[in-house]
C-alpha atoms as a PDB file:
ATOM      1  CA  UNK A   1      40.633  10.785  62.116  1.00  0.00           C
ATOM      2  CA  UNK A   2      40.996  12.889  64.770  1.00  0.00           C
ATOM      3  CA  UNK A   3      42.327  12.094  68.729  1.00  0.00           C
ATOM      4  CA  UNK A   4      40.801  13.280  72.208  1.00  0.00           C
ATOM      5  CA  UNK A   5      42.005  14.224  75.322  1.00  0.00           C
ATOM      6  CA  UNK A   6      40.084  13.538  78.117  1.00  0.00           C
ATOM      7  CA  UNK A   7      41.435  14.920  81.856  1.00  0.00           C
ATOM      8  CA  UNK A   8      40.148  12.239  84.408  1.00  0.00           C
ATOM      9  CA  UNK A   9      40.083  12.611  88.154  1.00  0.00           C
ATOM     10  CA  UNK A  10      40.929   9.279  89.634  1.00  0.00           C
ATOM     11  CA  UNK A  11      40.613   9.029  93.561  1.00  0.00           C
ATOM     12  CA  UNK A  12      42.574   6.555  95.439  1.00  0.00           C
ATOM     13  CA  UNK A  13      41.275   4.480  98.380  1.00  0.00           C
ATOM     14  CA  UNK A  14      43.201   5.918 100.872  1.00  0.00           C
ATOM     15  CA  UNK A  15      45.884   8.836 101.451  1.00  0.00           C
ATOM     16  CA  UNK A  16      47.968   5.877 101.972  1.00  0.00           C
ATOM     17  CA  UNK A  17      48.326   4.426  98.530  1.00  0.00           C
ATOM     18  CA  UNK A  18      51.368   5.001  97.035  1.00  0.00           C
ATOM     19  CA  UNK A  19      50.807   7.723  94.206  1.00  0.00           C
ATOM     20  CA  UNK A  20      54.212   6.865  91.624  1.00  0.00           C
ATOM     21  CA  UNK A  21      52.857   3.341  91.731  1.00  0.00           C
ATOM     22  CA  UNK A  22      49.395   3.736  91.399  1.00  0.00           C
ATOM     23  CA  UNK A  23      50.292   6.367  88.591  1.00  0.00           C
ATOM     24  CA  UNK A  24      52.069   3.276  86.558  1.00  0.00           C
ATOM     25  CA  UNK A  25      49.213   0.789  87.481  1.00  0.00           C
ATOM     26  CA  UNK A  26      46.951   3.127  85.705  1.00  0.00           C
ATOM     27  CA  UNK A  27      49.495   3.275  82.355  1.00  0.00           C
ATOM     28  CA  UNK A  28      49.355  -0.125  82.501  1.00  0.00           C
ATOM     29  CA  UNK A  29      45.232  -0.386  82.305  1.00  0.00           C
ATOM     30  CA  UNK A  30      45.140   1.707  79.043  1.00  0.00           C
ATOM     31  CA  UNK A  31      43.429   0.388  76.126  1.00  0.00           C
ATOM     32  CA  UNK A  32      45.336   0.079  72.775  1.00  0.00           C
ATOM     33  CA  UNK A  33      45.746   3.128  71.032  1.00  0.00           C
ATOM     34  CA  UNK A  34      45.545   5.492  74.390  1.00  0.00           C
ATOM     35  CA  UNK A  35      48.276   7.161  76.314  1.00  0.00           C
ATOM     36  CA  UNK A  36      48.187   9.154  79.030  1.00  0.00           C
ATOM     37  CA  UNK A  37      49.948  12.776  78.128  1.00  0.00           C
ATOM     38  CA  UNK A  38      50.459  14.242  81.826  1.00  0.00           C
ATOM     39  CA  UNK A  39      49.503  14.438  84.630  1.00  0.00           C
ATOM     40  CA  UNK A  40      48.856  16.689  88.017  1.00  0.00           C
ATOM     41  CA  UNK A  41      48.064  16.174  91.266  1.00  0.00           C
ATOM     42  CA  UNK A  42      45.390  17.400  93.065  1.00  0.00           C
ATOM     43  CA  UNK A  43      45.206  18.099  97.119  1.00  0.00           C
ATOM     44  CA  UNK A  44      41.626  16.938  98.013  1.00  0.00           C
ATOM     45  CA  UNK A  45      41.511  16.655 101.987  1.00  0.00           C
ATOM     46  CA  UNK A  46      43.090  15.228 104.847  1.00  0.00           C
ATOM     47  CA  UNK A  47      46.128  14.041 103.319  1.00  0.00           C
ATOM     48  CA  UNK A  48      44.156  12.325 100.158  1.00  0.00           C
ATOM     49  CA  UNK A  49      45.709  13.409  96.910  1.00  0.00           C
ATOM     50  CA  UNK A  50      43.789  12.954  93.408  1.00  0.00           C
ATOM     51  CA  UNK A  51      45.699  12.025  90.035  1.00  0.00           C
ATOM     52  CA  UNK A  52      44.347  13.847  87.278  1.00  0.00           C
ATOM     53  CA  UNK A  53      46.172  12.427  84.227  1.00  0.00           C
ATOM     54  CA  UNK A  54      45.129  13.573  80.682  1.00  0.00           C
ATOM     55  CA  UNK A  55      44.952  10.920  78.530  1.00  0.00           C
ATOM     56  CA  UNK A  56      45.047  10.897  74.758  1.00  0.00           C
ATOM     57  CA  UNK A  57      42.330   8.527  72.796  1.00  0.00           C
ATOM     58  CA  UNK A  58      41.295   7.808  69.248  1.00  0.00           C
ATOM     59  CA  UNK A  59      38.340   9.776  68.007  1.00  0.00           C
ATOM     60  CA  UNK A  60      36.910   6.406  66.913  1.00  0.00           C
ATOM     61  CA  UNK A  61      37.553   4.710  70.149  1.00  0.00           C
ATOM     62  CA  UNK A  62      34.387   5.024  71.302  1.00  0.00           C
ATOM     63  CA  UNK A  63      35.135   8.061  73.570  1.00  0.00           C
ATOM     64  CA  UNK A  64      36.844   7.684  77.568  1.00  0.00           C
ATOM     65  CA  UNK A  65      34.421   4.682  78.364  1.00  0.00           C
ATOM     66  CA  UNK A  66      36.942   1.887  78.176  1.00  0.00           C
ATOM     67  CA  UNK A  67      40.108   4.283  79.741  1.00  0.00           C
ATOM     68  CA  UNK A  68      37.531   4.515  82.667  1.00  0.00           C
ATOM     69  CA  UNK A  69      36.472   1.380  82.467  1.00  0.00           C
ATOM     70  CA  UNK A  70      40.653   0.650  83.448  1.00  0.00           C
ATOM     71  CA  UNK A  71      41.143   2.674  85.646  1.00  0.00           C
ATOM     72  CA  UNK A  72      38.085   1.282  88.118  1.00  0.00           C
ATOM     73  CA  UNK A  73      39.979  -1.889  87.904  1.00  0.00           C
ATOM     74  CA  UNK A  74      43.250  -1.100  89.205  1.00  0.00           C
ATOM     75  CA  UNK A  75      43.877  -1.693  92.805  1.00  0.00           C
ATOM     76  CA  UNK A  76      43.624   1.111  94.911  1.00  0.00           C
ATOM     77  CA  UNK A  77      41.657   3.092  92.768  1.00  0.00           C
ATOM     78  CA  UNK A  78      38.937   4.293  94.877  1.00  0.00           C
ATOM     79  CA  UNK A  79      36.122   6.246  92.296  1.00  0.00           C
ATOM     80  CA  UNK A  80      36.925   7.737  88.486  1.00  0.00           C
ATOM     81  CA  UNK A  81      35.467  10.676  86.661  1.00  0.00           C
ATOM     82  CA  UNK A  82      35.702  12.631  83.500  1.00  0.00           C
ATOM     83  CA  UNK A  83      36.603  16.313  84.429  1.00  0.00           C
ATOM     84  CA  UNK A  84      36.641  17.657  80.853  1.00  0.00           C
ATOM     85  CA  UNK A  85      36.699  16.619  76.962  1.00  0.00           C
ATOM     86  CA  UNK A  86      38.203  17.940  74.081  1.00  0.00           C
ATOM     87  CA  UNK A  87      39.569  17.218  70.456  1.00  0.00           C
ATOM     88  CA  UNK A  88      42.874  18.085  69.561  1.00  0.00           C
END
């Protein structure tokens, strides 16, 4: 069985949020069996910064849906999208 990383772009609510935090709410959302392997920041506009962790799945976990799934949930998290897909 083989693993996938998955780069997501999550966009906070506000330029406000606090981005160490929010980066440890979102660890904290993971399914079992993911981890997140990384990740980079990304200067979007007017102060608003983007996380972009990669995170690191099970090939049979059904893909990103329930890392996305999350990530909506946690507070402060404004919108979520894959950016790119791979196996490893």
């Amino acid at each position: 069985m083989g693993k996938v990383a998955a780069k997501i772009k999550v966009m906070p609510q506000s330029p406000e949020i606090d981005l160490d935090d929010l980066q440890d709410r979102l660890e904290d959302s993971l399914p079992e069996g993911a981890k997140i392997n990384g990740v980079e920041r990304d200067d979007v506009a007017f102060g608003l910064v983007a996380l972009l962790p990669t995170v690191i799945v099970p090939d049979d976990a059904g893909g990103t849906e329930a890392v996305e799934e999350g990530f909506i949930d946690v507070e402060g998290v404004e919108s979520v999208s894959v950016e790119s897909v791979g196996r490893i």
